[in-house]
N, C-alpha and C. Protein backbone atom coordinates (compact mmCIF):
# COMPACT_ATOMS: atom_id res chain seq x y z
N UNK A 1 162.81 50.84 12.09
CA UNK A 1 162.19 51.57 13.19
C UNK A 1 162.31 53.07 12.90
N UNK A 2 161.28 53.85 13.07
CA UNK A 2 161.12 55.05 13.05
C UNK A 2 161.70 55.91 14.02
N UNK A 3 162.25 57.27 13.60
CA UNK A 3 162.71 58.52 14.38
C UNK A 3 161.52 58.38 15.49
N UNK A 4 160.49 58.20 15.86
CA UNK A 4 159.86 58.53 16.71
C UNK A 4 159.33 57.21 17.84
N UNK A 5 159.36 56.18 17.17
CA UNK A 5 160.04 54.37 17.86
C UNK A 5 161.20 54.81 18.83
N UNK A 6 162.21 55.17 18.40
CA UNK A 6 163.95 55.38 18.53
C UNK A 6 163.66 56.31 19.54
N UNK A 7 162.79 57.57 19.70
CA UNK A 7 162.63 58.68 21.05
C UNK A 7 161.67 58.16 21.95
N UNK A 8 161.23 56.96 21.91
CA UNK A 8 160.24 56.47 23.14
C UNK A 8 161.18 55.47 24.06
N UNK A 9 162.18 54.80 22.59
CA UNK A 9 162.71 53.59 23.35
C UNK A 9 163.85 54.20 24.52
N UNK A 10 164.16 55.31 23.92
CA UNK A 10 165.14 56.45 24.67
C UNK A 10 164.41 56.43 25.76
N UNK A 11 163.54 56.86 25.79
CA UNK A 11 163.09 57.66 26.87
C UNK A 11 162.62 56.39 27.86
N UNK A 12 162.08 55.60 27.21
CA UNK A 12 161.87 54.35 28.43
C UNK A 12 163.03 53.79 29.18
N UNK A 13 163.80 53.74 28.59
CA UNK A 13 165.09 53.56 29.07
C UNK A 13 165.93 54.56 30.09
N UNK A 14 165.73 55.66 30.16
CA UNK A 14 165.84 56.65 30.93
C UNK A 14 164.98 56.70 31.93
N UNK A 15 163.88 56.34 31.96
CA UNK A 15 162.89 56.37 33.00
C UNK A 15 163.13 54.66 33.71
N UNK A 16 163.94 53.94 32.93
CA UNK A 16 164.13 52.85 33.63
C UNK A 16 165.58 53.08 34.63
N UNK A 17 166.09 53.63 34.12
CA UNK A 17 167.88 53.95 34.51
C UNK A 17 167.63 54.96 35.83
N UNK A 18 166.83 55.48 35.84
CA UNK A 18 166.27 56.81 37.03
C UNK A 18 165.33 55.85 37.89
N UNK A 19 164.73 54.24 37.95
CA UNK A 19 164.00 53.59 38.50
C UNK A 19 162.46 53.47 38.87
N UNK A 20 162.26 54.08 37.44
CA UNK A 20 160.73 54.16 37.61
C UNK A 20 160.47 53.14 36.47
N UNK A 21 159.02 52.35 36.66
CA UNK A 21 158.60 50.93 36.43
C UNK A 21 157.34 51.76 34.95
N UNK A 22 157.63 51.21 34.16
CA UNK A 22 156.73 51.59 32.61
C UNK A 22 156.37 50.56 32.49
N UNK A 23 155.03 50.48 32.60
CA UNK A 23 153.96 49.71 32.01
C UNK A 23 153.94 49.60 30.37
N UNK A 24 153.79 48.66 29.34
CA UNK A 24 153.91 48.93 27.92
C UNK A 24 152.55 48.20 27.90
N UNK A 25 151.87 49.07 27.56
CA UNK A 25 150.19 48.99 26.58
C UNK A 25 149.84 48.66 25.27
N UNK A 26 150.85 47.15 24.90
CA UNK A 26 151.13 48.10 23.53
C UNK A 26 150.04 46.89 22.53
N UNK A 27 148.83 46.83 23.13
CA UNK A 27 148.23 46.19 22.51
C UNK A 27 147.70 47.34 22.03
N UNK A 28 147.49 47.91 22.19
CA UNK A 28 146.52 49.33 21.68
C UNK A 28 147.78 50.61 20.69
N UNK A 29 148.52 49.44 19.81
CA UNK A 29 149.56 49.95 19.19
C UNK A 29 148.27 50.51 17.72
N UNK A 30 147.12 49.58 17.68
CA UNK A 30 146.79 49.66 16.45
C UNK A 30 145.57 51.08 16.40
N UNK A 31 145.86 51.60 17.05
CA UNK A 31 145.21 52.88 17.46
C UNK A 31 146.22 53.89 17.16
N UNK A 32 146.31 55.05 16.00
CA UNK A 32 147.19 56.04 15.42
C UNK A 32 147.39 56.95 16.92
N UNK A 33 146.92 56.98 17.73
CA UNK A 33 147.33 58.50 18.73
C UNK A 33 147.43 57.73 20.46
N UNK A 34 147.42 56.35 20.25
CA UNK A 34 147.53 55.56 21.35
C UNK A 34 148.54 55.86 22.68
N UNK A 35 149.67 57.04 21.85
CA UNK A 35 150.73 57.32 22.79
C UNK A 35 150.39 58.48 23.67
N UNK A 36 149.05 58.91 23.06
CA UNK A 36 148.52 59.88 23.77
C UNK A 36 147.63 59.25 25.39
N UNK A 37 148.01 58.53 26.03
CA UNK A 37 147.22 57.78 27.11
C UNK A 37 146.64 58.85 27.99
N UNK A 38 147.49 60.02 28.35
CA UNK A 38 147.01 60.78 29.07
C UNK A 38 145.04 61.12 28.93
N UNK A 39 144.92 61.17 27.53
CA UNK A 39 143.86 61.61 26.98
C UNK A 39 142.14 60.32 26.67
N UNK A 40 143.00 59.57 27.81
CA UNK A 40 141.96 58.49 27.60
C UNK A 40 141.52 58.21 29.52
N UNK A 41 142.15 58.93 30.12
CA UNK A 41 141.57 58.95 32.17
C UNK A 41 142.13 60.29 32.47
N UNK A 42 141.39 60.78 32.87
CA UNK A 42 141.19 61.81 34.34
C UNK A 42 141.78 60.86 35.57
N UNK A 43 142.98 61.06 36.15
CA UNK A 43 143.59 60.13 37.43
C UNK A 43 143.76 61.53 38.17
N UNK A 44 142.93 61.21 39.22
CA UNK A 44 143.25 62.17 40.75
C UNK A 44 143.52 61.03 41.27
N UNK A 45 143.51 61.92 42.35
CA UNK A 45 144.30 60.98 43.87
C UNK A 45 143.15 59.86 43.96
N UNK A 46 141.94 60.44 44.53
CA UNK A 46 140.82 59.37 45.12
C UNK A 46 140.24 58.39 43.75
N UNK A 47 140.10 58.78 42.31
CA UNK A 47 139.69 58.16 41.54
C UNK A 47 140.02 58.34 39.98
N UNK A 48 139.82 57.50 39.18
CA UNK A 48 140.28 57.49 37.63
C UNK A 48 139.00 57.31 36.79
N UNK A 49 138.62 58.66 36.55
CA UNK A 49 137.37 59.09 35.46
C UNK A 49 137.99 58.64 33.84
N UNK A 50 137.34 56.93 33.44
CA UNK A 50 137.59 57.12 32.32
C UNK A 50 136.73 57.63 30.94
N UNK A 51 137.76 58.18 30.33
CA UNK A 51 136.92 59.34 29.56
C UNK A 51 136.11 58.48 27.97
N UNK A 52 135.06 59.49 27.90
CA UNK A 52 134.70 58.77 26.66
C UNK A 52 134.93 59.79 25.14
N UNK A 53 135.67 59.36 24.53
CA UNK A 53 136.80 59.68 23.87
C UNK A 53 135.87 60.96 22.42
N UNK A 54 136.41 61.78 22.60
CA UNK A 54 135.95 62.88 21.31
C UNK A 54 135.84 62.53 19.94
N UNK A 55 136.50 61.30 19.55
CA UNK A 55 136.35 60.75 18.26
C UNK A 55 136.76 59.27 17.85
N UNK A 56 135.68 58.84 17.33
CA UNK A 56 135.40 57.36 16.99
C UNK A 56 136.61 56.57 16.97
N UNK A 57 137.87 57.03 16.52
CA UNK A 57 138.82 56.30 15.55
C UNK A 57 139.24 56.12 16.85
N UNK A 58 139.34 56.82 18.80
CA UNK A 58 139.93 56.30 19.72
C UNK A 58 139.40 55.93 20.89
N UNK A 59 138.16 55.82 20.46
CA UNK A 59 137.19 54.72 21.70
C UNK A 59 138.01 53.34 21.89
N UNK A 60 137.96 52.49 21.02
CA UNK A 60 138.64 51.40 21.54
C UNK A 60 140.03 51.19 22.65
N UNK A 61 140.45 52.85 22.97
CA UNK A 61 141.58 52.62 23.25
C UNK A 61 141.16 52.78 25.20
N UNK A 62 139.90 53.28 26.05
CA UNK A 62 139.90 52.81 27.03
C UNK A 62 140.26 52.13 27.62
N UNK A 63 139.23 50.89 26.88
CA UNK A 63 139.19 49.68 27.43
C UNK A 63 140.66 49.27 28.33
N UNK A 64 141.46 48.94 27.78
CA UNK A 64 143.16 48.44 28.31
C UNK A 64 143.21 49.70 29.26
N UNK A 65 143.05 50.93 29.36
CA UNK A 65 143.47 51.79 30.29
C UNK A 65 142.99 51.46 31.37
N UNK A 66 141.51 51.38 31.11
CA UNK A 66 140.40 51.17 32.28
C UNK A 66 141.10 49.62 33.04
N UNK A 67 141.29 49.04 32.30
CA UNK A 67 142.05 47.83 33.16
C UNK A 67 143.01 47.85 33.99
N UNK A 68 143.79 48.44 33.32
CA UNK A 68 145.32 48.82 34.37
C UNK A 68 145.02 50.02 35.19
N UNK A 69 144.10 50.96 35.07
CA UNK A 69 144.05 51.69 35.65
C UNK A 69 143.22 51.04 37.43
N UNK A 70 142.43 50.10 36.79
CA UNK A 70 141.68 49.52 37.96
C UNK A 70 142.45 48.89 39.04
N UNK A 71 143.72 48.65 38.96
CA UNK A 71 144.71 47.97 39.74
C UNK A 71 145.12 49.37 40.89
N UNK A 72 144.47 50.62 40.78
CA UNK A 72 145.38 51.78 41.49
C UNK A 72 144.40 52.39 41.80
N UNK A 73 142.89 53.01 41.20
CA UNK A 73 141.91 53.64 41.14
C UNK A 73 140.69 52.81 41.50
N UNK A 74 139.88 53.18 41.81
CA UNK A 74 138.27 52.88 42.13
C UNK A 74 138.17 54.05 40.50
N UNK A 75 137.15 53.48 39.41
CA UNK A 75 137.01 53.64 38.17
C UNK A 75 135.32 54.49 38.26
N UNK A 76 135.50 55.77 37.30
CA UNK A 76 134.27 55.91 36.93
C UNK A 76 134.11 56.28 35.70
N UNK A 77 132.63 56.36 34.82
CA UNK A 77 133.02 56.36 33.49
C UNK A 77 131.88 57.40 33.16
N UNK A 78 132.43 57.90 31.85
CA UNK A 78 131.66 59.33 30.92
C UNK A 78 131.25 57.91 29.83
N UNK A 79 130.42 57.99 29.35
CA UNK A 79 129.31 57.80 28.24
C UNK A 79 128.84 58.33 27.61
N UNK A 80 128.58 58.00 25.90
CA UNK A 80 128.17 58.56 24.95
C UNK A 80 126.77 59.35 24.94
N UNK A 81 126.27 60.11 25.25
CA UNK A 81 127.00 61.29 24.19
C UNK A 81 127.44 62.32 24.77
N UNK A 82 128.11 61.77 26.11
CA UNK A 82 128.76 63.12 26.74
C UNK A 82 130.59 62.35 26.00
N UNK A 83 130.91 63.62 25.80
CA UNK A 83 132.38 62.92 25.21
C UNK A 83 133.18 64.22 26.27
N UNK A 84 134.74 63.46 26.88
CA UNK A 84 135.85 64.40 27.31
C UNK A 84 136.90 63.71 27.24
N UNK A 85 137.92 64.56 26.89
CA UNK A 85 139.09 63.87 26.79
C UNK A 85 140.12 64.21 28.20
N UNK A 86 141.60 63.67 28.48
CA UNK A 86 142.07 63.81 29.53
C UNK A 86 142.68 65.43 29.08
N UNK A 87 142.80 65.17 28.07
CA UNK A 87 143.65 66.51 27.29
C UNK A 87 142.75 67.97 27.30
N UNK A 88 141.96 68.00 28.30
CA UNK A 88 141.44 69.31 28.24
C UNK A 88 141.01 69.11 29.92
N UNK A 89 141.64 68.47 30.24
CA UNK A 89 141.36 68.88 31.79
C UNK A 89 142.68 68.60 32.82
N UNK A 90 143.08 69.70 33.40
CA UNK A 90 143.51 70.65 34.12
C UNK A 90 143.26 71.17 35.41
N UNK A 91 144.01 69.85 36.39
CA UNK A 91 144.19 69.64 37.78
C UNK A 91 144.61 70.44 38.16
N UNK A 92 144.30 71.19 38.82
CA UNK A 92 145.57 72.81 40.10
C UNK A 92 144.77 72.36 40.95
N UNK A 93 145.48 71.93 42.14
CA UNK A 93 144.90 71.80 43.71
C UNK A 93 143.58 71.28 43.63
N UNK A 94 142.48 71.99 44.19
CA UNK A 94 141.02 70.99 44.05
C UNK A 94 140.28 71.64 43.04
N UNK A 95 140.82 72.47 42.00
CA UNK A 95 140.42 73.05 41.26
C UNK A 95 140.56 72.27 39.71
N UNK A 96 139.89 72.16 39.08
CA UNK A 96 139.61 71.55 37.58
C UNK A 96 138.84 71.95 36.80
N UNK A 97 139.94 72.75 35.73
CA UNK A 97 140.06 73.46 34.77
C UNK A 97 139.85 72.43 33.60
N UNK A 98 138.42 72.49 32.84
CA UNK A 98 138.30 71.54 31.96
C UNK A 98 137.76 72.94 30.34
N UNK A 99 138.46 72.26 29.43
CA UNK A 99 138.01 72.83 28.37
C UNK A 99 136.90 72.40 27.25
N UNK A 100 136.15 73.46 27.27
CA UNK A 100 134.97 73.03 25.84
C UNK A 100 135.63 72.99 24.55
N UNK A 101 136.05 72.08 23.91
CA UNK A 101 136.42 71.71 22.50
C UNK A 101 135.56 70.67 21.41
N UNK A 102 136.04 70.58 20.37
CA UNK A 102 136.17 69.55 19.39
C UNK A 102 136.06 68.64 20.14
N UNK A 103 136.51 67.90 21.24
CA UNK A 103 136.88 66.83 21.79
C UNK A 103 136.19 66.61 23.38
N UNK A 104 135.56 67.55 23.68
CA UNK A 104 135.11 67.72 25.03
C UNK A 104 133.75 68.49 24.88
N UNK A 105 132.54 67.71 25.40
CA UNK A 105 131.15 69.02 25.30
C UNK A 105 130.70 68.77 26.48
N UNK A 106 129.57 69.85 26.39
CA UNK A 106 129.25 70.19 27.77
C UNK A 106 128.51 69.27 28.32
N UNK A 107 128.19 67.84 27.78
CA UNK A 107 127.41 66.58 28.26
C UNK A 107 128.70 65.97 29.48
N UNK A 108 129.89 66.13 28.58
CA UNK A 108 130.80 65.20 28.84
C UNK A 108 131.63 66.58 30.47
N UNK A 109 131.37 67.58 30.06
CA UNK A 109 131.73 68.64 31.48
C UNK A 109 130.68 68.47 32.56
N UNK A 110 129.64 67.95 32.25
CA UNK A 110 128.58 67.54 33.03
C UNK A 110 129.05 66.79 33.88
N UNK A 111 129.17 65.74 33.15
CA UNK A 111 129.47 64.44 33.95
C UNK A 111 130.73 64.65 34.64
N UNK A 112 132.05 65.02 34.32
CA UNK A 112 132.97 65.18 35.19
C UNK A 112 132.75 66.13 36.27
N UNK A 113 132.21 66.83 36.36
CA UNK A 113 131.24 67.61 37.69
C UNK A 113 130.15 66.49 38.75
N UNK A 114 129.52 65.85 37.83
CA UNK A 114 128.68 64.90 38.28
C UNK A 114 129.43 64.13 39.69
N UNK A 115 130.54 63.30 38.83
CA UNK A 115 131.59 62.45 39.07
C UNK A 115 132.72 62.60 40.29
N UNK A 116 132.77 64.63 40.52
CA UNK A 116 134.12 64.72 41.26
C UNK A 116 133.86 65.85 42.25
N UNK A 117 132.13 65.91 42.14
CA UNK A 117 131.79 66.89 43.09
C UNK A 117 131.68 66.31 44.55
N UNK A 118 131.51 65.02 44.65
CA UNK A 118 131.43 64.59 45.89
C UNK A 118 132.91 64.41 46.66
N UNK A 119 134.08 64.33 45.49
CA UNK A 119 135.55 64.48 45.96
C UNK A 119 135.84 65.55 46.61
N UNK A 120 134.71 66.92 46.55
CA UNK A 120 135.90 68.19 46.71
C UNK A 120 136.14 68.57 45.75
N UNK A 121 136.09 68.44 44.35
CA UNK A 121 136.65 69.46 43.45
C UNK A 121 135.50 70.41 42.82
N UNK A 122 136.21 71.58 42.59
CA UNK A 122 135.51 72.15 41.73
C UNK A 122 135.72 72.65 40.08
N UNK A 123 134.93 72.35 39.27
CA UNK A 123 135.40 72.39 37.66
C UNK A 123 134.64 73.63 37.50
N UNK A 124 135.93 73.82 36.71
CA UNK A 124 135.59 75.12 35.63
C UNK A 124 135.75 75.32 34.40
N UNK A 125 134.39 75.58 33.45
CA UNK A 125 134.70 75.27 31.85
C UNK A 125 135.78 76.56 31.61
N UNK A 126 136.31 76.02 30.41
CA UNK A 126 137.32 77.12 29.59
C UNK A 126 137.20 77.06 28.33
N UNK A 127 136.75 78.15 27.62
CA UNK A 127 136.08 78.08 26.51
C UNK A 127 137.77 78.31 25.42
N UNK A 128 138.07 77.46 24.47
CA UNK A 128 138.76 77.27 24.14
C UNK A 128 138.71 77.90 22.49
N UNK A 129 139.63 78.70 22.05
CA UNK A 129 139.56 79.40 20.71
C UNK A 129 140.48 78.66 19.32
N UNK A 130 141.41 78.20 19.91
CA UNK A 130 142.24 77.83 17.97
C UNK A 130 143.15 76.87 18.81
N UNK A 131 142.67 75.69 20.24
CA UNK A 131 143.67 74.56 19.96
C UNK A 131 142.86 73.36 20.45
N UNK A 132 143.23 72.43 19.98
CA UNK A 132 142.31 70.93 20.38
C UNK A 132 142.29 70.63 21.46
N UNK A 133 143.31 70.57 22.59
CA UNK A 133 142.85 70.09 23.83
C UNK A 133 143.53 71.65 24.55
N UNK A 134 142.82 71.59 25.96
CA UNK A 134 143.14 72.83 26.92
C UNK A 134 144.63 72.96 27.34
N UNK A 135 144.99 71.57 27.49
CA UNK A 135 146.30 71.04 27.91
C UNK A 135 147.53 71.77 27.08
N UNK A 136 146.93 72.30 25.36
CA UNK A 136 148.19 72.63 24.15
C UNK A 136 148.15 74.02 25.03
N UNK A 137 147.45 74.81 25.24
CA UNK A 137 147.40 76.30 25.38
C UNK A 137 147.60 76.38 26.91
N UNK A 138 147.33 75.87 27.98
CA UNK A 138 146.98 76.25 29.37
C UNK A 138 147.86 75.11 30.25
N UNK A 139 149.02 75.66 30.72
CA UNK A 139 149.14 74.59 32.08
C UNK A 139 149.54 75.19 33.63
N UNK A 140 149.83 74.29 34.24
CA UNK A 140 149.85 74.70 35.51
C UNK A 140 151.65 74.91 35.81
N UNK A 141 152.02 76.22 36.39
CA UNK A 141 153.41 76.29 36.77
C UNK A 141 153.42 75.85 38.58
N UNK A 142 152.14 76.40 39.71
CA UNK A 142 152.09 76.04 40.40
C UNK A 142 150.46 75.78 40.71
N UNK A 143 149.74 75.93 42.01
CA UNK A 143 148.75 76.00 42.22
C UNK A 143 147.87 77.43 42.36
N UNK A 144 149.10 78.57 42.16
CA UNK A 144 148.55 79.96 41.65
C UNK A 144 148.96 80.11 40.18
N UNK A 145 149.48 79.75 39.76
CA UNK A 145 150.47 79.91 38.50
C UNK A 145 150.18 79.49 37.16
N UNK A 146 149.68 80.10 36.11
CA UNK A 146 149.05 79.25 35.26
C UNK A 146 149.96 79.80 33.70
N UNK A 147 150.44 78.96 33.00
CA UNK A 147 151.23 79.32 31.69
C UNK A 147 150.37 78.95 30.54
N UNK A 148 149.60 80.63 29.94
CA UNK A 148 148.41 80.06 28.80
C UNK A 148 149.41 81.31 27.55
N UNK A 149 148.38 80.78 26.83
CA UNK A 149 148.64 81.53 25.51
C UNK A 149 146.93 81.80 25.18
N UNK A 150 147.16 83.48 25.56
CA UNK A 150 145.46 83.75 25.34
C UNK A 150 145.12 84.23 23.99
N UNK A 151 145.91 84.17 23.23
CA UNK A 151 145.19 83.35 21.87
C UNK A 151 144.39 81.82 21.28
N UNK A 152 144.57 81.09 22.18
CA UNK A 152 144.06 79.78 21.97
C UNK A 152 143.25 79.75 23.15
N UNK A 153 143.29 80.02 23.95
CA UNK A 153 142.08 79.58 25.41
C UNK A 153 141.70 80.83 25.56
N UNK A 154 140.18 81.52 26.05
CA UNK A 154 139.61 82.21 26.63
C UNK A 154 140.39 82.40 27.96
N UNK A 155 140.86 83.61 28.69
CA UNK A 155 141.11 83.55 30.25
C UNK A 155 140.29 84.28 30.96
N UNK A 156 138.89 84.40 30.57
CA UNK A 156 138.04 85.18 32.06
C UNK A 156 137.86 84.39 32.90
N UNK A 157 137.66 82.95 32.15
CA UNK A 157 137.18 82.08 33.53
C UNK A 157 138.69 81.93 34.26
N UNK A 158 139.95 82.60 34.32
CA UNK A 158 141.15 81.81 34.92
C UNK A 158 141.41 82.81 36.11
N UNK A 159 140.14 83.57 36.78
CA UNK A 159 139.68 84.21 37.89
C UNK A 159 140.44 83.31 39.15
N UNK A 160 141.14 84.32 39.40
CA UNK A 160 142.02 83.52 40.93
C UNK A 160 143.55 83.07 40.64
N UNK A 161 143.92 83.15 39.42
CA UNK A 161 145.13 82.79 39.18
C UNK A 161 145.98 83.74 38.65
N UNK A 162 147.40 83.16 38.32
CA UNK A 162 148.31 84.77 38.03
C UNK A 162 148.72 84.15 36.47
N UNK A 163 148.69 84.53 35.73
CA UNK A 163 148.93 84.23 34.50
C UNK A 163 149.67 84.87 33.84
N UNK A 164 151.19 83.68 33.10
CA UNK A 164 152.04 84.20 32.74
C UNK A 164 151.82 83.54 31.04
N UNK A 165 152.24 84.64 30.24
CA UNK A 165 151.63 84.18 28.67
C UNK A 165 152.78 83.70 27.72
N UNK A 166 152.09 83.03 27.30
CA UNK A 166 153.14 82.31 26.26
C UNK A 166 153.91 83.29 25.45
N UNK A 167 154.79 83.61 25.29
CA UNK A 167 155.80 84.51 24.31
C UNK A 167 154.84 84.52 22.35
N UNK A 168 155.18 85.36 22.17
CA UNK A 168 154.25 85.11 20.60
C UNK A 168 155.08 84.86 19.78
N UNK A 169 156.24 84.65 19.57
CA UNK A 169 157.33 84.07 18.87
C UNK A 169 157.38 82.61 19.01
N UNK A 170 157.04 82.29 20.32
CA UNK A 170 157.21 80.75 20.68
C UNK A 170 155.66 80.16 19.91
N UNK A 171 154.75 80.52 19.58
CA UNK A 171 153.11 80.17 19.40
C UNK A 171 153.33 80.01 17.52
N UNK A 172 154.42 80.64 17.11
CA UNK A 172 154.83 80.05 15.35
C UNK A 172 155.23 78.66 15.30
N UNK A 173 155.66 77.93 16.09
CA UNK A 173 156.05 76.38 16.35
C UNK A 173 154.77 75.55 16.63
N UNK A 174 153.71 76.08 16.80
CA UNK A 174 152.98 74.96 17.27
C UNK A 174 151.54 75.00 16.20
């Protein structure tokens, strides 16, 4: 078993010992980035947008999400050739902060607008410069509070928020 087997089994175990219930997905072991689940649904409160995935090698890995996810969510879905991943979108309050990448286009920002305008939310693209999903460069500290590194994300569109920046010593690690 691998150094990185050995830090999940940790950690499941910790999240079991603290009493929270882990689902194991692990049919979708044969998928290289499968541990990335976040990046396969959009889950708000009212619904679970599943996403249609930025690159071929992790389409197959929906499917099983969309299932378990259907047990908690009323399900809606992005289709080819709009592609978004979960990893570039960026819940603050009713606000959704989605990024244009490699992995996310503006077919696939379409549709999550399409999808979550009748919820109340409102999306906002973020044009993204040197990282794959919005999620590596941009997160949320509160619902004013946003922790980016404006070397990798554009921040004009982050109008309304207070933005505290990633240290540039810390941005050599990643």
């Amino acid at each position: 078993m691998n150094s990185a087997s050995h830090q999940h089994d940790a950690y499941v175990a910790k999240l079991a010992e603290l009493g929270v219930s882990v689902t194991d997905l692990c049919e979708n072991e044969g998928h290289p980035d499968c541990s990335f689940v976040e990046d396969t649904a959009i889950v708000l409160d009212e619904i679970a947008v599943i996403c249609s995935m930025g690159v071929a090698s992790r389409r197959g890995e929906t499917a099983l999400i969309a299932g378990e996810l259907s047990k908690y969510r009323e399900l809606a879905y992005v289709s080819l050739p709009a592609t978004i991943e979960g990893g570039d979108v960026l819940r603050v309050g009713r606000r959704i902060l989605a990024g244009i990448s490699s992995r996310t286009n503006s077919e696939g920002l379409n549709e999550l607008v399409r999808i979550t305008r009748r919820l109340g939310y409102e999306v906002t693209p973020i044009r993204l410069k040197r990282s794959l999903h919005l999620k590596s460069a941009c997160t949320e500290i509160d619902d004013e509070t946003l922790f980016v590194n404006s070397d990798w994300v554009e921040t004009d569109s982050l109008t309304g928020f207070r933005l505290v920046s990633t240290p540039t010593d810390e941005t050599r690690f990643c």
